[in-house]
Protein backbone atom coordinates (compact mmCIF):
# COMPACT_ATOMS: atom_id res chain seq x y z
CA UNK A 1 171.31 -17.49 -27.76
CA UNK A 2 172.29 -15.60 -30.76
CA UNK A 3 174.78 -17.92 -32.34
CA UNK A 4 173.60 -19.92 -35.23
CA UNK A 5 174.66 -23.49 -35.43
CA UNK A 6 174.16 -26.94 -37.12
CA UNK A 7 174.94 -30.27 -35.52
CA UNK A 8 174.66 -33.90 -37.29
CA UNK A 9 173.78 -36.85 -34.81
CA UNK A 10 171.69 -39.23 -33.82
CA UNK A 11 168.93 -38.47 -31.23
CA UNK A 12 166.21 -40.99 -29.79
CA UNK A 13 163.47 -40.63 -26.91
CA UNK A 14 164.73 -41.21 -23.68
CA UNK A 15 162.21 -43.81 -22.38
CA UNK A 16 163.79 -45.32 -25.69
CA UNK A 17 167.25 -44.65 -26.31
CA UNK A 18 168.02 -48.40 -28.08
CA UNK A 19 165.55 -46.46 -30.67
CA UNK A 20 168.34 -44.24 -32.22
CA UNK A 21 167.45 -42.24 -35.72
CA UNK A 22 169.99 -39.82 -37.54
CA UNK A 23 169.40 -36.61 -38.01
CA UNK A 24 170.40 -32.72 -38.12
CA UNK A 25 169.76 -30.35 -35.78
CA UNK A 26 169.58 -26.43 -37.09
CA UNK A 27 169.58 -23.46 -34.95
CA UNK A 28 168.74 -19.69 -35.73
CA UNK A 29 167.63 -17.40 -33.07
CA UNK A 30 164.75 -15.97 -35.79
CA UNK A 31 163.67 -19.49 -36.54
CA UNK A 32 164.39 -21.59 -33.47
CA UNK A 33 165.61 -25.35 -33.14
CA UNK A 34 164.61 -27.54 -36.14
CA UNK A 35 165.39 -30.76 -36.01
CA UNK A 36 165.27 -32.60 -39.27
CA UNK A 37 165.17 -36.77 -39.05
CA UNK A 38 165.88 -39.24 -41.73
CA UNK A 39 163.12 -41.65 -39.96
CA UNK A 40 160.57 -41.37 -37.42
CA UNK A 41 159.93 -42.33 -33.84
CA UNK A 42 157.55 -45.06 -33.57
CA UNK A 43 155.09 -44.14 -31.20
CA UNK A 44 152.10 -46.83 -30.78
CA UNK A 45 149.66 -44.41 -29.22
CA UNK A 46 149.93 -41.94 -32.51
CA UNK A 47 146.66 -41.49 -34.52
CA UNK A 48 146.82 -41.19 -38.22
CA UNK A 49 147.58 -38.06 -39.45
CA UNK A 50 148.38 -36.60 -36.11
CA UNK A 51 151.65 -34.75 -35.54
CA UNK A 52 153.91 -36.05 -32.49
CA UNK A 53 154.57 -34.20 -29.62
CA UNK A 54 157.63 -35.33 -26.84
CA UNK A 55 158.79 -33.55 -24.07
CA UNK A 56 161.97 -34.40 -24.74
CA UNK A 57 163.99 -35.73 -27.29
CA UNK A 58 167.79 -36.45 -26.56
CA UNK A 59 170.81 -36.32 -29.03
CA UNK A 60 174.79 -36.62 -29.10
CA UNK A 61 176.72 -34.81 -31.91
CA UNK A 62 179.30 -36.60 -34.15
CA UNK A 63 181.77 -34.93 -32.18
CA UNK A 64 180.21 -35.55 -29.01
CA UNK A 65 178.26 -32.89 -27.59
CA UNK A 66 175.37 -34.14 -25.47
CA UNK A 67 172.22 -32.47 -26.51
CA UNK A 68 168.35 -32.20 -24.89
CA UNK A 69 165.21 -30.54 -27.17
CA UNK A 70 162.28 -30.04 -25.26
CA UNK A 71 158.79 -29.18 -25.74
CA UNK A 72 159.17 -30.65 -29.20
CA UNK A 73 156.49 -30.43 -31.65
CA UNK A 74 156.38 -32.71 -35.08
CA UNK A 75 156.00 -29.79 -38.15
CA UNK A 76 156.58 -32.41 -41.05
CA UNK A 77 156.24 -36.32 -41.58
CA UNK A 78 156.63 -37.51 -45.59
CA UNK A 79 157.11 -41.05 -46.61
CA UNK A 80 158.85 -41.36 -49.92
CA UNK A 81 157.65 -44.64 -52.03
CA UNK A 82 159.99 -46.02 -53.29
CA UNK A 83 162.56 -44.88 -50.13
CA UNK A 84 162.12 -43.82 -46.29
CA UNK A 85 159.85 -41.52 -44.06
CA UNK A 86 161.58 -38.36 -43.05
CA UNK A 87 160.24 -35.91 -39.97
CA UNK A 88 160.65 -32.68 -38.61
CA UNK A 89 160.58 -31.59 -35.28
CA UNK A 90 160.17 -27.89 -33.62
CA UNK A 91 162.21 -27.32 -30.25
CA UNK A 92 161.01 -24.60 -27.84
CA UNK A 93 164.71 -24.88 -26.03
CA UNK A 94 167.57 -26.29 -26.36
CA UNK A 95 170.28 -27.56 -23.54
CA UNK A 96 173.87 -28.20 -25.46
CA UNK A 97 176.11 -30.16 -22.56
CA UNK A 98 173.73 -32.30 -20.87
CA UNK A 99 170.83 -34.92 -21.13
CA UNK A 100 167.99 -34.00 -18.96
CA UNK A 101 165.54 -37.18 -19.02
CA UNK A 102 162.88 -35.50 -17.78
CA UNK A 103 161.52 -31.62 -17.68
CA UNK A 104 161.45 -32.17 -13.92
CA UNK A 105 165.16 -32.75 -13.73
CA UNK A 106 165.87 -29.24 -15.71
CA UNK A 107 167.31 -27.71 -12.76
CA UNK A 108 170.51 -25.27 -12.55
CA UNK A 109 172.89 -24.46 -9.29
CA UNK A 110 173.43 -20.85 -11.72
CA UNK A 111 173.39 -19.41 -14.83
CA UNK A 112 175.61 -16.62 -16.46
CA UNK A 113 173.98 -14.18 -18.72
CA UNK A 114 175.57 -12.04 -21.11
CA UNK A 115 173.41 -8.74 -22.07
CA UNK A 116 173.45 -6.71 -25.24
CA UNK A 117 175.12 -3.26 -24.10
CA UNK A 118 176.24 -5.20 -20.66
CA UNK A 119 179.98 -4.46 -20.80
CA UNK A 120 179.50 -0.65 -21.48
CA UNK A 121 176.93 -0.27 -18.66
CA UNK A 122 179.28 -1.61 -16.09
CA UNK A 123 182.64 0.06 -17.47
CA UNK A 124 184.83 -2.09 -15.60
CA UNK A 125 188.52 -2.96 -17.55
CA UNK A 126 191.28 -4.97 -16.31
CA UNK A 127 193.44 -3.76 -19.26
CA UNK A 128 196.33 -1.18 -18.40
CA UNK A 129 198.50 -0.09 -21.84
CA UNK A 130 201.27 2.05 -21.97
CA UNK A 131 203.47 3.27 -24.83
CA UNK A 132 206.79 4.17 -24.96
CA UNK A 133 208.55 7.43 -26.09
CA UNK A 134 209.31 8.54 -29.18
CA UNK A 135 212.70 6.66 -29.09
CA UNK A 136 211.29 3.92 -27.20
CA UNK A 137 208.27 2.34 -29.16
CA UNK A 138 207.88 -0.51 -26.74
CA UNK A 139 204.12 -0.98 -26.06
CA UNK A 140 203.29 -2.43 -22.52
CA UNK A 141 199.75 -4.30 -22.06
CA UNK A 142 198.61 -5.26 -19.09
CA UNK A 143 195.52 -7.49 -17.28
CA UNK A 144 194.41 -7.91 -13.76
CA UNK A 145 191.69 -10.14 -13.38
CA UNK A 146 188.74 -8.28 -11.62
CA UNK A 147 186.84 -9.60 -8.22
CA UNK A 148 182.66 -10.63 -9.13
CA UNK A 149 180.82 -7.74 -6.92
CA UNK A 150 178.21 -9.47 -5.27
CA UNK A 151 174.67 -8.51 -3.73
CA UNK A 152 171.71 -10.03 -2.48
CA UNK A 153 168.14 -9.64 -3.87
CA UNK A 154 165.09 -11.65 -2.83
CA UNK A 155 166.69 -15.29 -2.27
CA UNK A 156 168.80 -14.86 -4.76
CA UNK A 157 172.71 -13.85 -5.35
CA UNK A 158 173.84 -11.96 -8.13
CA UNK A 159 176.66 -10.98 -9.49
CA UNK A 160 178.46 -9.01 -11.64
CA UNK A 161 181.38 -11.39 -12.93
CA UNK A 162 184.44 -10.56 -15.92
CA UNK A 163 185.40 -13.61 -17.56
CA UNK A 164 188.57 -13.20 -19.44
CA UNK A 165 190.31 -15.00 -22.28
CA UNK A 166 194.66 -15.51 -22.39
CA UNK A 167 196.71 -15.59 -25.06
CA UNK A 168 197.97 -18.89 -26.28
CA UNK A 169 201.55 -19.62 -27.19
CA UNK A 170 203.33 -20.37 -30.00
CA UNK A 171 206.93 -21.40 -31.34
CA UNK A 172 206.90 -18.28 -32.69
CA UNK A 173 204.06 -15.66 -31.52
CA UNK A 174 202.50 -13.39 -34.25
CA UNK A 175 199.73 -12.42 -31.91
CA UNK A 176 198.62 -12.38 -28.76
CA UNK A 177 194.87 -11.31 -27.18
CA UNK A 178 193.34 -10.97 -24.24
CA UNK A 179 189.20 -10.89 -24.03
CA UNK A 180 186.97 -9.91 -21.04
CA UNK A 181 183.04 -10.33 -21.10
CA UNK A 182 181.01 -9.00 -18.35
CA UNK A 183 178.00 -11.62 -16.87
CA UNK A 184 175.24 -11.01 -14.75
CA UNK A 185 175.46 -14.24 -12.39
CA UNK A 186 172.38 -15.51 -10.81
CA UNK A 187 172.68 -17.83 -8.20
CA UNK A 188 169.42 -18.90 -5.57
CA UNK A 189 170.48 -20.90 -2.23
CA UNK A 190 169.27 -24.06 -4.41
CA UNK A 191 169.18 -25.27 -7.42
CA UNK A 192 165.85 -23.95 -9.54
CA UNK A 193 164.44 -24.69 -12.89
CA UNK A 194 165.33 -22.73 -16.12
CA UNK A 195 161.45 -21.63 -16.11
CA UNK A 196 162.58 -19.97 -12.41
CA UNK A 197 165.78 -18.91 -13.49
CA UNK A 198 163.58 -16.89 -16.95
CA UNK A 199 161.45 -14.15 -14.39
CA UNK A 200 165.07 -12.93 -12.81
CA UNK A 201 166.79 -12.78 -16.36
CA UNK A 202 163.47 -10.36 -17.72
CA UNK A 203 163.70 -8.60 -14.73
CA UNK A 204 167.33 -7.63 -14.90
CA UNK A 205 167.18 -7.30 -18.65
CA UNK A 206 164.14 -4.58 -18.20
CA UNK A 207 166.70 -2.60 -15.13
CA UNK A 208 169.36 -2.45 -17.84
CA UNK A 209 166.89 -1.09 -20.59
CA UNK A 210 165.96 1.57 -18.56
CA UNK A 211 169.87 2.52 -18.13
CA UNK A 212 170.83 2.41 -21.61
CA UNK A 213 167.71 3.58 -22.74
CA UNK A 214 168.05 1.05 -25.58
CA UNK A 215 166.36 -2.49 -25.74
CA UNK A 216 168.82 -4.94 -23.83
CA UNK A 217 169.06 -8.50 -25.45
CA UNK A 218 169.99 -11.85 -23.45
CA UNK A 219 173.22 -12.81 -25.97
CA UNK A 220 174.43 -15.88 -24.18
CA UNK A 221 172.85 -17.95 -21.23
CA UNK A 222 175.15 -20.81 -19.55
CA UNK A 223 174.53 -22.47 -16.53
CA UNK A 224 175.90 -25.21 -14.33
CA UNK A 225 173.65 -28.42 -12.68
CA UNK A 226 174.29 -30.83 -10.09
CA UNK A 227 173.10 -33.33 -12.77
CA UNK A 228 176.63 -32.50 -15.04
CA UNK A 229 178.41 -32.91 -11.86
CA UNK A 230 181.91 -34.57 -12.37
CA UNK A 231 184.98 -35.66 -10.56
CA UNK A 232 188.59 -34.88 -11.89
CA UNK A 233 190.34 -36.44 -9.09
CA UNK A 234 190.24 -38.42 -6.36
CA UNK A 235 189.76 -35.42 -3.48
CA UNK A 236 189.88 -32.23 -6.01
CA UNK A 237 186.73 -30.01 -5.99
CA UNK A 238 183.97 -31.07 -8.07
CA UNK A 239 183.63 -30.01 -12.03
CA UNK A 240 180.51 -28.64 -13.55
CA UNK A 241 180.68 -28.71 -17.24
CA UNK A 242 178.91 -25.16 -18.48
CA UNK A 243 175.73 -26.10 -20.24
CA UNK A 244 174.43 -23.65 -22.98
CA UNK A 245 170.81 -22.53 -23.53
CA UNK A 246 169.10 -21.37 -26.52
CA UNK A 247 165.50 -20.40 -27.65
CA UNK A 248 163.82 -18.85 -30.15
CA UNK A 249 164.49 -14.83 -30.05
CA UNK A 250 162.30 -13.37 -33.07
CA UNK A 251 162.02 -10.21 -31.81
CA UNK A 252 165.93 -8.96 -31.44
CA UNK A 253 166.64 -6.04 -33.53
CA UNK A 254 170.19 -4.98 -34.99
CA UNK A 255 171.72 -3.07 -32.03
CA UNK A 256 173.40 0.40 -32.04
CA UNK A 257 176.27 1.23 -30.11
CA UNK A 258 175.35 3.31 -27.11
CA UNK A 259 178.41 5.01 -25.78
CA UNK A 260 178.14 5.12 -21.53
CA UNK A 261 178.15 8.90 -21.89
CA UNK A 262 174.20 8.42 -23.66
CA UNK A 263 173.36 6.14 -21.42
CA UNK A 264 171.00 7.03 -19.08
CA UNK A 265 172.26 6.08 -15.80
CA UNK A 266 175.26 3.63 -15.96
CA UNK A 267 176.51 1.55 -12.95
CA UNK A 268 179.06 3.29 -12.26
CA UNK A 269 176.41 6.20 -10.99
CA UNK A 270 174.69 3.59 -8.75
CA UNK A 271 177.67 1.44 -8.00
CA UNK A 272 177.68 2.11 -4.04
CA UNK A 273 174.14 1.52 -3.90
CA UNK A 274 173.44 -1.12 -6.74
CA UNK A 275 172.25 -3.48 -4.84
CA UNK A 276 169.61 -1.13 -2.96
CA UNK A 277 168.67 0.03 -6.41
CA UNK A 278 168.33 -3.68 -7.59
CA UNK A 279 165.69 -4.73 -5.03
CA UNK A 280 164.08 -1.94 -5.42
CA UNK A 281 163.18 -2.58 -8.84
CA UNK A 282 162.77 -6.08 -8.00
CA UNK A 283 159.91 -5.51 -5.03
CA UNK A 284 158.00 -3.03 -7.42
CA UNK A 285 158.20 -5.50 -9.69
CA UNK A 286 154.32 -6.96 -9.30
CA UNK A 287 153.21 -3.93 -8.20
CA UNK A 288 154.23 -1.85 -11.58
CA UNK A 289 153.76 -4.84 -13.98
CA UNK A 290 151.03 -2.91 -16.11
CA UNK A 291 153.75 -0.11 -16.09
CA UNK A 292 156.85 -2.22 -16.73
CA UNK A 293 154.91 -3.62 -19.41
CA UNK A 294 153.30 -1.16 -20.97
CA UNK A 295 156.75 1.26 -21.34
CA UNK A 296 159.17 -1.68 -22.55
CA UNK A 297 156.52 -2.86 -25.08
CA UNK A 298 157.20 0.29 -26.91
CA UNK A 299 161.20 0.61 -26.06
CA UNK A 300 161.17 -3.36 -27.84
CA UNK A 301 158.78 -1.91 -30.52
CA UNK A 302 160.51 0.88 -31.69
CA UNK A 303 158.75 0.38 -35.25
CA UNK A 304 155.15 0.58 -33.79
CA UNK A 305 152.90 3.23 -35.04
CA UNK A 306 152.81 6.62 -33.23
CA UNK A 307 149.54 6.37 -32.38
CA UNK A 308 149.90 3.31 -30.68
CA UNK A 309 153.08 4.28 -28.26
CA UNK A 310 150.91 7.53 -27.35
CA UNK A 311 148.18 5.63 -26.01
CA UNK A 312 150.36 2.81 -24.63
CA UNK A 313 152.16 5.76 -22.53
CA UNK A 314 149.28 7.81 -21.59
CA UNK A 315 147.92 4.06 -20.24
CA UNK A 316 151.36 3.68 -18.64
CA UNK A 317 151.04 7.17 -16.45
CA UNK A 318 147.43 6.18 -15.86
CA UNK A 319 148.57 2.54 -14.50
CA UNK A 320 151.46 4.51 -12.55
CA UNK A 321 149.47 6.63 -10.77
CA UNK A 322 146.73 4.38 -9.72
CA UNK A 323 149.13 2.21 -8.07
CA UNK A 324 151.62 4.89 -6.70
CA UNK A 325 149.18 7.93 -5.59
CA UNK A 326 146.72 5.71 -4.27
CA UNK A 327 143.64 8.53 -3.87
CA UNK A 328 142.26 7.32 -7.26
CA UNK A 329 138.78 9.37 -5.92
CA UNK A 330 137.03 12.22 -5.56
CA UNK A 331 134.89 11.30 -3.07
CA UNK A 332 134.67 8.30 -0.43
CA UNK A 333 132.71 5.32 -1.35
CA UNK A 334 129.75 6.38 0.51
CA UNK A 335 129.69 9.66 -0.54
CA UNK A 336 129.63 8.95 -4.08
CA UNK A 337 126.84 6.81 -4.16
CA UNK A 338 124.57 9.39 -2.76
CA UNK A 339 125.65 11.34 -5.92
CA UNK A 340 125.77 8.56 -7.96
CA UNK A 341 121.79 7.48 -6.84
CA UNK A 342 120.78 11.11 -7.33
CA UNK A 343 122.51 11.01 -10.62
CA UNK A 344 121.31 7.99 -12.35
CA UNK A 345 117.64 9.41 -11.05
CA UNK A 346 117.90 12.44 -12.61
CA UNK A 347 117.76 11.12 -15.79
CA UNK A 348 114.72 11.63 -18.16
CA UNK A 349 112.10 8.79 -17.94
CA UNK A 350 111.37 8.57 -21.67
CA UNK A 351 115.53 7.99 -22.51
CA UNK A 352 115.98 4.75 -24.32
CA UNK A 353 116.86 2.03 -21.97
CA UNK A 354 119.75 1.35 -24.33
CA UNK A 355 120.92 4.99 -23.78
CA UNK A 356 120.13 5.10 -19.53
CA UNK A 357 122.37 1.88 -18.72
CA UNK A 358 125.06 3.19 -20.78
CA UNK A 359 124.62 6.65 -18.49
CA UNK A 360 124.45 4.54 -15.53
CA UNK A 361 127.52 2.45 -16.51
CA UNK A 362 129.90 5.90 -16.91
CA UNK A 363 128.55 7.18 -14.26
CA UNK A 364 130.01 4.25 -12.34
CA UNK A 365 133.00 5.82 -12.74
CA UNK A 366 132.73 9.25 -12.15
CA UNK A 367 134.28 9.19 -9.11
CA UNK A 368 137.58 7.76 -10.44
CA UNK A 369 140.44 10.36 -11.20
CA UNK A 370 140.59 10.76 -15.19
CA UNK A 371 143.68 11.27 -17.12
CA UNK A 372 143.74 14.91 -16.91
CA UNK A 373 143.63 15.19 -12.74
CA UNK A 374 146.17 12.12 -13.14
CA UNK A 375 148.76 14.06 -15.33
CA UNK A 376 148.73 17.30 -13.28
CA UNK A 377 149.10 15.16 -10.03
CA UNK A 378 152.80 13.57 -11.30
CA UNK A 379 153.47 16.97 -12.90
CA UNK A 380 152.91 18.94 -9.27
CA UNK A 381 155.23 16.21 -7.85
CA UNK A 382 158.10 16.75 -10.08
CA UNK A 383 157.52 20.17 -10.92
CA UNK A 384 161.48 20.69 -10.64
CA UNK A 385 161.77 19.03 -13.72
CA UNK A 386 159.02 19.18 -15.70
CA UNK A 387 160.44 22.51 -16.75
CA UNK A 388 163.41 21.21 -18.47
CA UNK A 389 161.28 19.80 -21.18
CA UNK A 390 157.51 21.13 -20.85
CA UNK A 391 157.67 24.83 -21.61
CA UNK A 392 153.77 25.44 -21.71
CA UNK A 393 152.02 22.26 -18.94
CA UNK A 394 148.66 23.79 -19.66
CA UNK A 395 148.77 23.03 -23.28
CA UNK A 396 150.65 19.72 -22.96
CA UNK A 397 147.99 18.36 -20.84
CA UNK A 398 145.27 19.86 -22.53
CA UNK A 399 147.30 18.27 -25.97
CA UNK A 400 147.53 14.69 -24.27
CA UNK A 401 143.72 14.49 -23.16
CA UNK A 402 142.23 15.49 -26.51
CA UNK A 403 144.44 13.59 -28.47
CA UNK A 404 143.72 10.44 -25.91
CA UNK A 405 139.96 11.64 -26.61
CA UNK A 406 140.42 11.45 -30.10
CA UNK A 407 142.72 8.08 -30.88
CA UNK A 408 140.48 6.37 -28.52
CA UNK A 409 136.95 7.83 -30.18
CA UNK A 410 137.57 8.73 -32.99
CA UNK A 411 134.91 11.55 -33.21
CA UNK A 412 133.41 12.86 -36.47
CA UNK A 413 132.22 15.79 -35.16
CA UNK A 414 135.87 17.44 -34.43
CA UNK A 415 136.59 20.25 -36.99
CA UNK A 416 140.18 19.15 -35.87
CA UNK A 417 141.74 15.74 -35.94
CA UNK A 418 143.66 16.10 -32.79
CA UNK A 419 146.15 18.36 -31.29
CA UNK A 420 148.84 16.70 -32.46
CA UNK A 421 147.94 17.31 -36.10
CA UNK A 422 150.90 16.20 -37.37
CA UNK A 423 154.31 13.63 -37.20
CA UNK A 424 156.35 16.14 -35.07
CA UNK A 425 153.29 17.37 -32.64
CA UNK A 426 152.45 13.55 -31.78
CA UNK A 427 156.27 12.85 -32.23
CA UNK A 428 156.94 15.61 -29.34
CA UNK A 429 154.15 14.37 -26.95
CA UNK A 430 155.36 11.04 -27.40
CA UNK A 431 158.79 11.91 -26.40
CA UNK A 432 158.22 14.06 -23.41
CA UNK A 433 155.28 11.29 -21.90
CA UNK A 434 158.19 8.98 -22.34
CA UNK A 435 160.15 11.29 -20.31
CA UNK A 436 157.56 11.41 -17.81
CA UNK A 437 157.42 7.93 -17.07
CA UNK A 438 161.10 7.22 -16.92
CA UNK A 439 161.36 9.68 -14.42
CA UNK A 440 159.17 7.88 -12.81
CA UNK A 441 160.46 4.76 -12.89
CA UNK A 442 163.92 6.57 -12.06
CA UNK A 443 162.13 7.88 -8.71
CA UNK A 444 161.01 4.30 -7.81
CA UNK A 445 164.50 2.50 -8.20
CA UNK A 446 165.56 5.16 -5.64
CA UNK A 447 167.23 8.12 -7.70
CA UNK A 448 166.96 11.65 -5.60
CA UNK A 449 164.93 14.31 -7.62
CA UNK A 450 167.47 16.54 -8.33
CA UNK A 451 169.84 13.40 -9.03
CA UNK A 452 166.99 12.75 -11.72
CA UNK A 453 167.81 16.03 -13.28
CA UNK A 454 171.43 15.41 -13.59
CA UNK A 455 170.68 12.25 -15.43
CA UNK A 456 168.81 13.79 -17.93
CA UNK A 457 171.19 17.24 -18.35
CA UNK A 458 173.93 15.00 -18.84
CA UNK A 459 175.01 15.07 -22.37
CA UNK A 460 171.07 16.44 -23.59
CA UNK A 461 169.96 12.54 -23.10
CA UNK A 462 166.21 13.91 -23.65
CA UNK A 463 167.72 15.26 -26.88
CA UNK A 464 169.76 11.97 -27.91
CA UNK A 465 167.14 9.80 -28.29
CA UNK A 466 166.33 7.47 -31.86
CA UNK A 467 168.97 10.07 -33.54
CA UNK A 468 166.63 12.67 -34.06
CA UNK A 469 166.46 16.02 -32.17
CA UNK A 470 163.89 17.87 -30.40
CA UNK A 471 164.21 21.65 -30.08
């Protein structure tokens, strides 16, 4: 996924392969697959001046590797007079390993996923070193392999699974190292296509955010197919050569190292109950999109501007509530329209009509629960821990409304921009709504309340955050 890498080849359609053209393929994961062809594919339906589009276009390496592009767009077509037409193509994802003729046949029995920040979050080593004494300066390393723990969510198994790396040997060994990677291992009861395979990854990838309290990137994606099948022998098990994946990740940011002790929550605090956890977070998956979405926008988006991640998070407790609390009114449905019909007829005949259907419009909504009533709800049900990091809820609440009020309207009439009149005011409301909807999210995976509050005590994690402290 992250790797960069350039392959020469030729490549050809594959309701054409006798149609072969040379070319290089270039990979970046800021810039995608680009593959650049001395030639072009003849195809007879093509209109003048239109760029190509395949589904697929195949290739095999000079040294071999089987490659499949798909979703491939023509960017460039120049014919040089005197000398030959060149073209460029645009891949949306590349297989390295196999030849998929068709996007139907894109199917995988697994795939292995390494995360950013993976191997810390689990905190499993095989490694066991031991030194000697002063007069003994032996130094002892050891490895034992470890066993994939395994649970069940929705139809589908996953795993977490530590690949290692031996030494080699040599006539005469200078070195010698030993490498484990931790992989989250997704595997359904039958083989699904990569498009399938892409909800799970985002889903898992989001969970582990919310751990590390960091954006989690997908580094490497490999997966095996029924299609790469192969027999060694005559009676042995069956072979699956790994096939590689990689598509365009524009959006990755340098990563920091987050030490397990900043971390959130870490597997090892959920460990006996990771898989309960896990479907948790998978079943309120739907039903917390506009949540989910709305908080990780800003976690991937650490650069956007204040303003914005305030009103994304006051939108995120809003969107929390509404599907969590459920009484979203003050009055039943009935009851509200005999207020509402006394309402809009209480209104002034002469008012502009322009001016009455906007007042009958709001009024709509009266009986909806605004921001304010919303706020105070989640703060009466974790009034435990509010106090940690809320010293004054009156004013907070009163802050977040008007500010909300303000961003949104942008009033002239205010003497006073906001509340928040400055970096470290909207800075500090930011950072404690953030807090408010992690614990949220915390409470939904299936954390305890007061298990909550060790979370955050541990290490000042509310006080850790984007290197800067809050006092």
């Amino acid at each position: 996924m992250i790797e960069e890498f350039e392959y020469k080849g030729i490549w050809w359609l594959p309701d054409n392969p006798e149609e072969q053209i040379c070319g290089t393929l270039k990979f970046s994961p800021k810039e995608g697959a680009i593959l650049d062809l001395i030639g072009s594919f003849n195809d007879p339906k093509k209109i003048v001046g239109e760029m190509q589009k395949f589904p697929i276009i195949l290739g095999t390496t000079v040294d071999g590797k089987e490659i499949t592009l798909t979703n491939c767009s023509e960017t460039t077509s120049t014919m040089h007079i005197p000398g030959i037409k060149t073209s460029s193509f645009y891949s949306r994802l590349v297989f390295k390993g196999i030849h998929f003729k068709k996007l139907e046949d894109i199917r995988f029995k697994n795939i292995f996923v390494h995360y950013s920040h993976l191997d810390d979050w689990v905190g499993i080593s095989g490694f066991g070193i031991s030194y000697g004494s002063q007069d003994n300066d032996e130094v002892v390393v050891k490895y034992k392999p470890q066993k994939p723990i395994e649970v069940r969510v929705e139809d589908y198994k996953i795993s977490i699974v530590i690949k290692n790396t031996y030494p080699t040997h040599t006539i005469v060994q200078k070195e010698a190292s030993i490498k484990q990677t931790t992989y989250i291992k997704i595997e359904p009861p039958e083989e699904k296509s990569f498009d399938e395979y892409r909800n799970v990854m985002l889903d898992i990838k989001n969970f582990l955010s919310l751990g590390v309290g960091e954006p989690v990137y997908l580094l490497t994606i490999e997966g095996k197919a029924e299609k790469n099948k192969q027999v060694i022998e005559e009676g042995k098990p069956f072979y699956y050569p790994v096939v590689e994946m990689f598509y365009r990740v524009s959006d990755i940011l340098e990563t920091r190292e987050v030490p397990p002790s900043h971390m959130l929550f870490t597997f090892k605090d959920i460990h006996d109950r990771f898989e309960i956890f896990l479907r948790n977070w998978f079943e309120k998956t739907h039903l917390l999109k506009p949540t989910y979405d709305l908080y990780f926008g800003i976690l991937y988006n650490p650069h956007l501007y204040l303003e914005s991640q305030f009103l994304s998070l006051t939108q995120a407790i809003e969107s929390y509530h509404q599907r969590i609390y459920g009484g979203e009114k003050y009055l039943s449905g009935e009851g509200y329209e005999v207020v509402y019909d006394a309402l809009v007829e209480a209104i002034p005949e002469k008012t502009k009509d322009s001016l009455k259907e906007r007042l009958k419009e709001y009024l709509k909504y009266g009986n909806e629960f605004n921001l304010r009533t919303r706020i105070k709800e989640i703060l009466d049900s974790y009034r435990e821990l509010m106090g940690l990091f809320i010293k004054d809820e009156g004013k907070f609440v009163n802050d977040v409304v008007e500010t909300r009020n303000y961003l949104t309207h942008y009033s002239k009439d205010k003497k006073e921009p906001s509340p928040a009149k400055n970096y470290d005011e909207l800075f500090l409301l930011i950072h404690n709504l953030r807090i408010i909807v992690e614990i949220c999210l915390l409470k939904e995976v299936g954390f305890s309340l007061e298990e909550i509050k060790d979370l955050f005590l541990k290490n000042n994690y509310m006080f850790l955050r984007n290197n800067e402290t809050i006092i």
